[in-house]
C-alpha atoms as a PDB file:
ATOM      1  CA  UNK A   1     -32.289 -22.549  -2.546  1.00  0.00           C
ATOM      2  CA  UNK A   2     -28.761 -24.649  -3.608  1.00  0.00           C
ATOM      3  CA  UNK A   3     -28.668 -27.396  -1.562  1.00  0.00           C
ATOM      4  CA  UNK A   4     -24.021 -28.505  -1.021  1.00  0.00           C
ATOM      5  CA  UNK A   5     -22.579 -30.929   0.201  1.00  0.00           C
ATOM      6  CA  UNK A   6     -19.745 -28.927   2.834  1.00  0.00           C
ATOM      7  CA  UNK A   7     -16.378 -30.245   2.494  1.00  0.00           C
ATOM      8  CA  UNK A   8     -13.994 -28.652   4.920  1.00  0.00           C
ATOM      9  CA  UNK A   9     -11.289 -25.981   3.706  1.00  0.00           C
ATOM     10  CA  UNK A  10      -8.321 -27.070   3.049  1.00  0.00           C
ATOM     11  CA  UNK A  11      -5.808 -24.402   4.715  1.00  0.00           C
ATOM     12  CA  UNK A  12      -4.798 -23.270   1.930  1.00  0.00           C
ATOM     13  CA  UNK A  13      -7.826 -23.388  -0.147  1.00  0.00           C
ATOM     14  CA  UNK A  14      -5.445 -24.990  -3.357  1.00  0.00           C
ATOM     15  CA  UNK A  15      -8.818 -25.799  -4.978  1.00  0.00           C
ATOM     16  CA  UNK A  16      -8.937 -22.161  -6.237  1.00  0.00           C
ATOM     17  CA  UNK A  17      -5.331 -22.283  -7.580  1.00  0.00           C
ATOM     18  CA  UNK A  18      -6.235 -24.125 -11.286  1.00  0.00           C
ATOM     19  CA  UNK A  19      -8.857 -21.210 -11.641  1.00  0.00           C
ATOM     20  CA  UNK A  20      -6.291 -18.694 -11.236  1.00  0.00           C
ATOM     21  CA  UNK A  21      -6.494 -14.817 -11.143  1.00  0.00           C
ATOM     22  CA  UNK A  22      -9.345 -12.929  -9.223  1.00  0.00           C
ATOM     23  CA  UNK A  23     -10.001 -16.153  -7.736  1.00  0.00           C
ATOM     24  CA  UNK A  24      -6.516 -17.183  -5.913  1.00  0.00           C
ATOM     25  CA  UNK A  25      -6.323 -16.231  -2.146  1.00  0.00           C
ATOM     26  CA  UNK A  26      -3.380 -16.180   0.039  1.00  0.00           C
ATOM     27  CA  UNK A  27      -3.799 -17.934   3.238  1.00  0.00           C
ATOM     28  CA  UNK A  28      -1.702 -17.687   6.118  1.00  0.00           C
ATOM     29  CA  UNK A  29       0.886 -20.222   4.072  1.00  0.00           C
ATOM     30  CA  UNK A  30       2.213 -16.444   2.974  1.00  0.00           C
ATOM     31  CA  UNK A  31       3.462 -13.570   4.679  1.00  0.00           C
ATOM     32  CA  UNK A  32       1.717 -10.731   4.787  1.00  0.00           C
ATOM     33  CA  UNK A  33       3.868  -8.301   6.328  1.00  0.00           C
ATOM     34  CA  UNK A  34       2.894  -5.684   8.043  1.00  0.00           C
ATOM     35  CA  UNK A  35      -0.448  -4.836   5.337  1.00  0.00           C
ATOM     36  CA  UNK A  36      -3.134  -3.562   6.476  1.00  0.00           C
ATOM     37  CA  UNK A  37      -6.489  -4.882   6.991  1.00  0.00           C
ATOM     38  CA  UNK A  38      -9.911  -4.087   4.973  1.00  0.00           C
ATOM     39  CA  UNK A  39     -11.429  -3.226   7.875  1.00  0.00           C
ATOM     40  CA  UNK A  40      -8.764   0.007   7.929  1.00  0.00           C
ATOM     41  CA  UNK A  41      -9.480   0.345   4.625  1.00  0.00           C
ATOM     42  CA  UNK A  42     -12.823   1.102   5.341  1.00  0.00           C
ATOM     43  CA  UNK A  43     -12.440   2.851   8.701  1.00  0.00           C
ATOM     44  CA  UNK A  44     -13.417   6.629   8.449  1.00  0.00           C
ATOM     45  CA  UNK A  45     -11.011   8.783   6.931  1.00  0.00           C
ATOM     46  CA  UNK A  46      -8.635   9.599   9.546  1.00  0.00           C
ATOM     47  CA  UNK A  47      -7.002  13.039  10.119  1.00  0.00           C
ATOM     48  CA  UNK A  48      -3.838  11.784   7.908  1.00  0.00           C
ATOM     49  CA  UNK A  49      -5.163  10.734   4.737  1.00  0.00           C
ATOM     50  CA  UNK A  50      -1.750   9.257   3.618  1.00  0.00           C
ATOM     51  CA  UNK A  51      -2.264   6.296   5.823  1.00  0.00           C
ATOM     52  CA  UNK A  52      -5.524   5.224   4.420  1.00  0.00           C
ATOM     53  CA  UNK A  53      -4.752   2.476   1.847  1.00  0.00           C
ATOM     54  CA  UNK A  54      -8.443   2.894  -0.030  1.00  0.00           C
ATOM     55  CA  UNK A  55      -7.427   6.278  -0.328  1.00  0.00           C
ATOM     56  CA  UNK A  56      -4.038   5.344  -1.694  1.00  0.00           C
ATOM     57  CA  UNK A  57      -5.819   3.042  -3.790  1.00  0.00           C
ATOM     58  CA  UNK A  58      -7.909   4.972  -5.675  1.00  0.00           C
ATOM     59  CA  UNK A  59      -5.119   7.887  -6.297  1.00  0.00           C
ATOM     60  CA  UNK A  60      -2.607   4.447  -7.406  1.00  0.00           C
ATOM     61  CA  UNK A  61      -5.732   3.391 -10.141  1.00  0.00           C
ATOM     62  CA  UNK A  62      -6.182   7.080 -11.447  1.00  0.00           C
ATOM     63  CA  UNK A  63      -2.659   7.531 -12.198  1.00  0.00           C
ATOM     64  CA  UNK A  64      -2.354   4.514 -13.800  1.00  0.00           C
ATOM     65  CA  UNK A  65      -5.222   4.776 -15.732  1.00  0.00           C
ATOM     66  CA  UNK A  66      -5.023   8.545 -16.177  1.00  0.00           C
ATOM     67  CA  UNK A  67      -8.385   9.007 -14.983  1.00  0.00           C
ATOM     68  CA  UNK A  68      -9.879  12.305 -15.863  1.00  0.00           C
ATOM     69  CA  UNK A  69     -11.509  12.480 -12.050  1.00  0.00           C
ATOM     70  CA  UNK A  70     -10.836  10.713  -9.195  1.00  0.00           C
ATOM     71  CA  UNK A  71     -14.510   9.038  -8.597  1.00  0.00           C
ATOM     72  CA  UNK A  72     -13.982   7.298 -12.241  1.00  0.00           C
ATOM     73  CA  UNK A  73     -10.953   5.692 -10.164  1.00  0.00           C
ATOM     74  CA  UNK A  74     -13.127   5.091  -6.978  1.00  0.00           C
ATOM     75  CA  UNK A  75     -15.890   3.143  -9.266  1.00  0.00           C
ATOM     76  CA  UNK A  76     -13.057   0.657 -10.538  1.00  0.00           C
ATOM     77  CA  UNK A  77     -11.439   0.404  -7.166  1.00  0.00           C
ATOM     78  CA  UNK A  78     -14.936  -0.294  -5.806  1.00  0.00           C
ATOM     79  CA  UNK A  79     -15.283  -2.763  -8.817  1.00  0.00           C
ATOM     80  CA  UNK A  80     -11.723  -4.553  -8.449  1.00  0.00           C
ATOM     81  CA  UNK A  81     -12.451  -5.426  -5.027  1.00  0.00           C
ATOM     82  CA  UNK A  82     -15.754  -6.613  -5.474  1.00  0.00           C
ATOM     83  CA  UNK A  83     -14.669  -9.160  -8.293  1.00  0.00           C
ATOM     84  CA  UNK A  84     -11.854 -10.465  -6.325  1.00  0.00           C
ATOM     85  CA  UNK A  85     -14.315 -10.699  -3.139  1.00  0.00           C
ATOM     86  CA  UNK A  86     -16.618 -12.543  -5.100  1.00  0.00           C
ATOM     87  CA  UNK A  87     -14.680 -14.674  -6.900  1.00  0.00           C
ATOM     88  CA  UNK A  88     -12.919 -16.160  -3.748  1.00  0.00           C
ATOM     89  CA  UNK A  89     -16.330 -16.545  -2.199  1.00  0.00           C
ATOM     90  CA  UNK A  90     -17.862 -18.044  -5.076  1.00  0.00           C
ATOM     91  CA  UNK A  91     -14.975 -20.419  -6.336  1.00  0.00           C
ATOM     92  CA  UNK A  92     -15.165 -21.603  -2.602  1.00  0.00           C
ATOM     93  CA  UNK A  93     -18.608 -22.404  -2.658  1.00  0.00           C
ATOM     94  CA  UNK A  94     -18.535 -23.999  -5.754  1.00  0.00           C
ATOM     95  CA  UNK A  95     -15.989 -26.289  -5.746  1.00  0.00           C
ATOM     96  CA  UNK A  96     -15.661 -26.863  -1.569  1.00  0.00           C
ATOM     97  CA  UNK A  97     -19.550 -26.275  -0.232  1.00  0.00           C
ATOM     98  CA  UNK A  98     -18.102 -24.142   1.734  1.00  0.00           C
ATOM     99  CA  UNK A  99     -16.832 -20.262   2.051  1.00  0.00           C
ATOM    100  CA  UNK A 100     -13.969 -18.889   4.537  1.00  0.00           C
ATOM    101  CA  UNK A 101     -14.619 -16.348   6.513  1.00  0.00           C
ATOM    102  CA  UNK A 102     -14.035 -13.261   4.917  1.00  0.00           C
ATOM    103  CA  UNK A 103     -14.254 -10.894   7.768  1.00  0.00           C
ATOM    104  CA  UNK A 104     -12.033  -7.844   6.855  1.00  0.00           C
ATOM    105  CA  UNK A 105     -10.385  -7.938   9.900  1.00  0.00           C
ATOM    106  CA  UNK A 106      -8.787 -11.113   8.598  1.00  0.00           C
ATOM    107  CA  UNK A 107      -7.852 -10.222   4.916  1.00  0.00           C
ATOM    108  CA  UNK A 108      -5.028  -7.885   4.669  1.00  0.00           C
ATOM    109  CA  UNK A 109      -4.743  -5.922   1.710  1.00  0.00           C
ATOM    110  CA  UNK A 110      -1.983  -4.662  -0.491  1.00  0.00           C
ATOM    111  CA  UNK A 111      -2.677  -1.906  -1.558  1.00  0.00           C
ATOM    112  CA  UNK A 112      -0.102  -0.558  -3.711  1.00  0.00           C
ATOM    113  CA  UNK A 113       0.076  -4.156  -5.509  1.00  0.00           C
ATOM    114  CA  UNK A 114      -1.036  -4.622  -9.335  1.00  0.00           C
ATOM    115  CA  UNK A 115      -4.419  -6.084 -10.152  1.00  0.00           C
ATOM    116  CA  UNK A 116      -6.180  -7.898  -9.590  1.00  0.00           C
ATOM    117  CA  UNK A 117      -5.841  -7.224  -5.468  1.00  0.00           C
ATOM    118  CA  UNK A 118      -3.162  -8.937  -3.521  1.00  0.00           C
ATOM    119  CA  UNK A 119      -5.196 -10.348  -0.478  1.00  0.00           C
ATOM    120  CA  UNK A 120      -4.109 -12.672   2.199  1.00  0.00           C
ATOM    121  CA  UNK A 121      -6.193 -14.214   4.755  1.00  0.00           C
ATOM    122  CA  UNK A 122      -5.144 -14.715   7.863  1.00  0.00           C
ATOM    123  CA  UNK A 123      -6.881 -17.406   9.242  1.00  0.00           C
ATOM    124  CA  UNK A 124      -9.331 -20.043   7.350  1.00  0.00           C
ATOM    125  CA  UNK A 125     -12.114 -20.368   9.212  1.00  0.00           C
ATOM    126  CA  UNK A 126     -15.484 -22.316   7.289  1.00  0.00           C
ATOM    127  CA  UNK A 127     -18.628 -21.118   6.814  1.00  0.00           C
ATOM    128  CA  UNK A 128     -21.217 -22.866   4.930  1.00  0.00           C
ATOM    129  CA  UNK A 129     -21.691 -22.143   1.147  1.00  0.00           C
ATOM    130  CA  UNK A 130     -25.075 -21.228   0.858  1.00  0.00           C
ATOM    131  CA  UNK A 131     -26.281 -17.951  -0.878  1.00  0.00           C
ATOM    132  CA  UNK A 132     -27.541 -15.895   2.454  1.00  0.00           C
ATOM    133  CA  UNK A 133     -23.826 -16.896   3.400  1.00  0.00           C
ATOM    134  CA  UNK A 134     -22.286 -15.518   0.445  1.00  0.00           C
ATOM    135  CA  UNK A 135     -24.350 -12.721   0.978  1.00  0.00           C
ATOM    136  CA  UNK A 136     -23.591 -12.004   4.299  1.00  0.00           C
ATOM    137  CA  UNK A 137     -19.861 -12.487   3.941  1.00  0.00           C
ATOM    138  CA  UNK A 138     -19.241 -10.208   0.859  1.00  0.00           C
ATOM    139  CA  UNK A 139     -22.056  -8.042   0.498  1.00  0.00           C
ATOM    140  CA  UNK A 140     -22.554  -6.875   4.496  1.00  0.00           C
ATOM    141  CA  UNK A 141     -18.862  -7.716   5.237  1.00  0.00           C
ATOM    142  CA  UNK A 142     -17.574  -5.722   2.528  1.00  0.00           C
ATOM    143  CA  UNK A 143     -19.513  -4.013  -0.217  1.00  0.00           C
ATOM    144  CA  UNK A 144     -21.319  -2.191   2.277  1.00  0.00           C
ATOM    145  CA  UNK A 145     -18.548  -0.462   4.346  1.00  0.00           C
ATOM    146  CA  UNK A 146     -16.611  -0.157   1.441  1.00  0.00           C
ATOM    147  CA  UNK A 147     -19.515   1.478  -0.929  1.00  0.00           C
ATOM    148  CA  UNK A 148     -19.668   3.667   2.220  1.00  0.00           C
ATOM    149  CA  UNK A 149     -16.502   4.963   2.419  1.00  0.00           C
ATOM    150  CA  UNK A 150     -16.178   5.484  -1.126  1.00  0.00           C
ATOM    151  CA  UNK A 151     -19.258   7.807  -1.385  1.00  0.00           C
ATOM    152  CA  UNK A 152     -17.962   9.711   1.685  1.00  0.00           C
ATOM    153  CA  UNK A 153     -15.192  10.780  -0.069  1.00  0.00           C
ATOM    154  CA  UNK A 154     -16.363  10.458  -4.120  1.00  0.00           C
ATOM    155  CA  UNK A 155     -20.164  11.051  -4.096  1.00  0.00           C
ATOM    156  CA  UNK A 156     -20.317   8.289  -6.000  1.00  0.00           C
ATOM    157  CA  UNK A 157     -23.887   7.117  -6.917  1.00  0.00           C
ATOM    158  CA  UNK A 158     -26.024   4.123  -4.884  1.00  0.00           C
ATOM    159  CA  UNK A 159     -27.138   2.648  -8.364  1.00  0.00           C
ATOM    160  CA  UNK A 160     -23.226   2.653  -9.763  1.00  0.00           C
ATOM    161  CA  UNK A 161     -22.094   0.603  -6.976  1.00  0.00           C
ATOM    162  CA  UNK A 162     -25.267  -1.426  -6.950  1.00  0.00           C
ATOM    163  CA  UNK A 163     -24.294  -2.318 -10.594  1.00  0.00           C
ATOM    164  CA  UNK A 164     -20.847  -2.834  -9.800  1.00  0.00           C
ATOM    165  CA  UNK A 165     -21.186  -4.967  -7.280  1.00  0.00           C
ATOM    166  CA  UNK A 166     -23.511  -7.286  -9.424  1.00  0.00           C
ATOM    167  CA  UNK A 167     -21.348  -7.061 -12.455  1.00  0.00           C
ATOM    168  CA  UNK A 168     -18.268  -8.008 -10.659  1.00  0.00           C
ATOM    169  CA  UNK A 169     -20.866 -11.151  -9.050  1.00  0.00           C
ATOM    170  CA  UNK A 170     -21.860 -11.977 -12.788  1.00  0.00           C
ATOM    171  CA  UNK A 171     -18.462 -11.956 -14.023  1.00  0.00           C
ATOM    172  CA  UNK A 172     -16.676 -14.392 -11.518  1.00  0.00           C
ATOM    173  CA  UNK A 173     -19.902 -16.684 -11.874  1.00  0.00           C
ATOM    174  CA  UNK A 174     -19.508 -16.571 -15.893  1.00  0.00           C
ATOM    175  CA  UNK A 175     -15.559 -17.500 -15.858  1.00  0.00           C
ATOM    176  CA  UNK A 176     -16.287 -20.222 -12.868  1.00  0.00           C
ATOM    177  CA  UNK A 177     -18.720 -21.697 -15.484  1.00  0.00           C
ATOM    178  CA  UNK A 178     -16.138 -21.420 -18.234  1.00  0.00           C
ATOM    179  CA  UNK A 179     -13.789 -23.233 -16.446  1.00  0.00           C
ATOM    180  CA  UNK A 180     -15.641 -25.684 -15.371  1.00  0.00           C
ATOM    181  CA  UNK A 181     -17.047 -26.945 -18.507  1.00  0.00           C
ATOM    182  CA  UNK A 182     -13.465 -26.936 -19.955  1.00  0.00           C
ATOM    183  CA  UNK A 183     -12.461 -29.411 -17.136  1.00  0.00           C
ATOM    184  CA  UNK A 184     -15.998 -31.492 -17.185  1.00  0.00           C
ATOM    185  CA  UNK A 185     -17.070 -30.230 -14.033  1.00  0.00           C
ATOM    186  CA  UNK A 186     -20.677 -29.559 -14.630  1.00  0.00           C
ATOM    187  CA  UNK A 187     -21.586 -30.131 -11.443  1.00  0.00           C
ATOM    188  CA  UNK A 188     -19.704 -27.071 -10.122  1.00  0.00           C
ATOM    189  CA  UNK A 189     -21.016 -24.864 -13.299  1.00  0.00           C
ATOM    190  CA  UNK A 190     -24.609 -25.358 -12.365  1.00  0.00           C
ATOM    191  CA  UNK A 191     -23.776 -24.582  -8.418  1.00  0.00           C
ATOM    192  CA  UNK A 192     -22.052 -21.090  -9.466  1.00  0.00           C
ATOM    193  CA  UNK A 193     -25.321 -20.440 -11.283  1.00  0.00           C
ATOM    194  CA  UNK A 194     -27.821 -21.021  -8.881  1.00  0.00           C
ATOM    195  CA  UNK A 195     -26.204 -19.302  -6.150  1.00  0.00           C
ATOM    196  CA  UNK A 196     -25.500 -16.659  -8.290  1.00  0.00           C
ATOM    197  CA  UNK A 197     -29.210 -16.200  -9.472  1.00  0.00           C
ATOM    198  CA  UNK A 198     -29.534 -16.282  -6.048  1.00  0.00           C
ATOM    199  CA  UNK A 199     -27.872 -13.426  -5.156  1.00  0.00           C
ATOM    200  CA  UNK A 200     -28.707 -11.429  -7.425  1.00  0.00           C
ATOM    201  CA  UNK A 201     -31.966 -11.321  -6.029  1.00  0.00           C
ATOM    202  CA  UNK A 202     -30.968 -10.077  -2.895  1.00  0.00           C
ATOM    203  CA  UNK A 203     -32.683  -7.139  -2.152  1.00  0.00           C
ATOM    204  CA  UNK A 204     -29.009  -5.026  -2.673  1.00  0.00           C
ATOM    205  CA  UNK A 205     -28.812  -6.576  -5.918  1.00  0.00           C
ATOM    206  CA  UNK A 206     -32.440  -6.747  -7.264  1.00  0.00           C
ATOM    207  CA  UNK A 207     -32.993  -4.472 -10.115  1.00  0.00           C
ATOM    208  CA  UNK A 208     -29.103  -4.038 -11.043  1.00  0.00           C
ATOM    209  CA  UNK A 209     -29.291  -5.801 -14.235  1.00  0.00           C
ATOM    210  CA  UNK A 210     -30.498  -8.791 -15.996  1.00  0.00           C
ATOM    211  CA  UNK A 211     -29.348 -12.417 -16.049  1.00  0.00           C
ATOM    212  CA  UNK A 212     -29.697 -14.414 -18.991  1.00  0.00           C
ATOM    213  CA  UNK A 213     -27.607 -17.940 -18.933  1.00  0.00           C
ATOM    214  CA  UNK A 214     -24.047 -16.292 -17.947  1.00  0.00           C
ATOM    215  CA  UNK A 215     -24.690 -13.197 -19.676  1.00  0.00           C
ATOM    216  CA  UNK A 216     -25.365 -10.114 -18.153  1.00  0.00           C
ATOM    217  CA  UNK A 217     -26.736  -6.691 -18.883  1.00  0.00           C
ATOM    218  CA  UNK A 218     -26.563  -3.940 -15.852  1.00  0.00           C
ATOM    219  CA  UNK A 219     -28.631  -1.215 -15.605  1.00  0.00           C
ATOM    220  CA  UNK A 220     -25.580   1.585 -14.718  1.00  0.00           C
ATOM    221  CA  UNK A 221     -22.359   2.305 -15.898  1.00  0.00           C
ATOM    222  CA  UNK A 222     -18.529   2.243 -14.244  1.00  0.00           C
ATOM    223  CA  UNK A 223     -17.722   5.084 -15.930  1.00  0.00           C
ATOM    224  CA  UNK A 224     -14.883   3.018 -17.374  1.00  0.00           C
ATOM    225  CA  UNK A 225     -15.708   4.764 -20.973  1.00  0.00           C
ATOM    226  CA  UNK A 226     -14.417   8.134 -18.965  1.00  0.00           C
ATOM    227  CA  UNK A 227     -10.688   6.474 -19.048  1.00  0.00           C
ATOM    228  CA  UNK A 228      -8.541   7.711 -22.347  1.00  0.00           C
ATOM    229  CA  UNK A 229      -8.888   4.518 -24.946  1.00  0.00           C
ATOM    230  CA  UNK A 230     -11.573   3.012 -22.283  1.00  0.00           C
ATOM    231  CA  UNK A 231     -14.861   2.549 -24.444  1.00  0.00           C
ATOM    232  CA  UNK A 232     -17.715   0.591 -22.551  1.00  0.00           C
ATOM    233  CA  UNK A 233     -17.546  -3.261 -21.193  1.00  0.00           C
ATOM    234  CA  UNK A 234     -19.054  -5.919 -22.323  1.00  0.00           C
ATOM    235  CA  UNK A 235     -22.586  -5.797 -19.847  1.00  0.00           C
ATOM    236  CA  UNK A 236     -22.509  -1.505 -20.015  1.00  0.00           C
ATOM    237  CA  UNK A 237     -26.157  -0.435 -20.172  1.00  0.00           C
ATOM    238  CA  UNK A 238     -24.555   1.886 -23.128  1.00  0.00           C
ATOM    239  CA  UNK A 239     -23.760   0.460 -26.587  1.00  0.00           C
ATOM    240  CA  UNK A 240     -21.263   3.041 -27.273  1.00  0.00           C
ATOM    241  CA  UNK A 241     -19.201   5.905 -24.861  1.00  0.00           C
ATOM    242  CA  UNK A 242     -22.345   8.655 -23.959  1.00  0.00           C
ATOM    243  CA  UNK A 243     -21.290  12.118 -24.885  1.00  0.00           C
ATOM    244  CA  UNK A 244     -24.177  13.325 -22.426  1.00  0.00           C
ATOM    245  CA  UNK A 245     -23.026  14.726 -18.908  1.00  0.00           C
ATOM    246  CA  UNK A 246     -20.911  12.113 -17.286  1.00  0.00           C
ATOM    247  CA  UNK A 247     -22.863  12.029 -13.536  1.00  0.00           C
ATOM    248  CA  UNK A 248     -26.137  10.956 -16.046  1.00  0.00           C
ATOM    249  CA  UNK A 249     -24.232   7.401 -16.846  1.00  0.00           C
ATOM    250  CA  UNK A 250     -23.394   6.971 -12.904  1.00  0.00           C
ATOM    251  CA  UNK A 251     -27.170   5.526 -12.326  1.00  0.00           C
END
């Protein structure tokens, strides 16, 4: 159990700016224009698939990325997101004591932006920065519905999204630590690991890799190696790019 100190949220959480990338959030400082929301992201697939903007998504990452399928896109859409959710969540936590309210009918969503995700939330409201929190916030607020909606349309499997979910958790925890040992703040590095140990014992993350320090090992792959030039990441459970049937790597 991490014990914080909560510090209100500034309104336009500028702690997160020096850490930069997956962890920057747009507050309502910025206009969002007429985006949509996560939560329609998620929504079931309505009659017009055009409007969707997960389903846009995905098609936008496997052109880009020439992706030989479309569910090799949907497993690094599902991925992007997650990093960027967890990132915000867990910089916030970190640094403040506190997390904003993530609800996806408050973080609009752009979907045909570059990476990582252009997100902009609407209204800061605190939460405390505990890890059943955290949990509740990204993993029920948004991993869920949006693991759902992805294997409604891209059979994707439980155990890939289970591993990309705790990846994408592992890798904003190991870059908060980076940072904050560059800039002396040891005090934030040992909060981003005990909340993320924390987590990752949650019973929908148990059993999706191992934790050792900051590194991490999952237990399923992305499918990123399926991308031309792609090869494995760094925490694959593969070595090297399996030439076995591709839905055997999915977990």
């Amino acid at each position: 159990m991490v014990l914080l100190l909560f510090v209100d949220l500034d309104p336009d959480l500028a702690a997160l700016r020096p850490l930069a990338g997956f962890f920057v959030l747009r507050t309502a400082g910025a206009s969002a224009g007429p985006l949509p929301t996560l939560a329609q992201a998620y929504a079931p697939v309505a009659p017009d698939v055009s409007a969707n903007p997960l389903i846009f998504r995905v098609r936008k990452v496997a052109t880009a990325l020439r992706a030989p399928e479309l569910r090799v896109a949907a497993s690094l859409t599902h991925q992007g997101l997650a990093a960027r959710l967890w990132s915000i969540a867990l910089g916030c936590a970190a640094l403040y004591g506190g997390v904003p309210d993530l609800d996806s009918r408050l973080l609009r969503w752009d979907a045909d932006g570059s990476a990582p995700d252009d997100l902009f939330l609407t209204d800061v409201r605190p939460l405390p920065g505990d890890a059943p929190t955290l949990a509740d916030v990204v993993l029920h607020g948004h991993l869920i519905p949006l693991s759902a909606a992805l294997r409604a349309r891209h059979h994707l499997a439980p155990g890939l999204l289970r591993g990309n979910a705790a990846s994408a958790l592992a890798g904003a925890a190991r870059e908060l630590d980076r940072w904050a040992r560059r800039h002396g703040r040891t005090d934030v590095a040992a909060r981003a690991r005990a909340l993320t140990s924390e987590l990752l014992a949650h019973p929908l993350l148990t059993g999706a890799g191992n934790l050792d320090g900051t590194a991490f090992r999952r237990r399923s792959c992305c499918l990123y190696y399926r991308v031309p030039g792609g090869g494995v990441c760094g925490d694959c459970c593969f070595t090297r790019p399996p030439r076995s049937s591709p839905r055997a790597a999915s977990g």
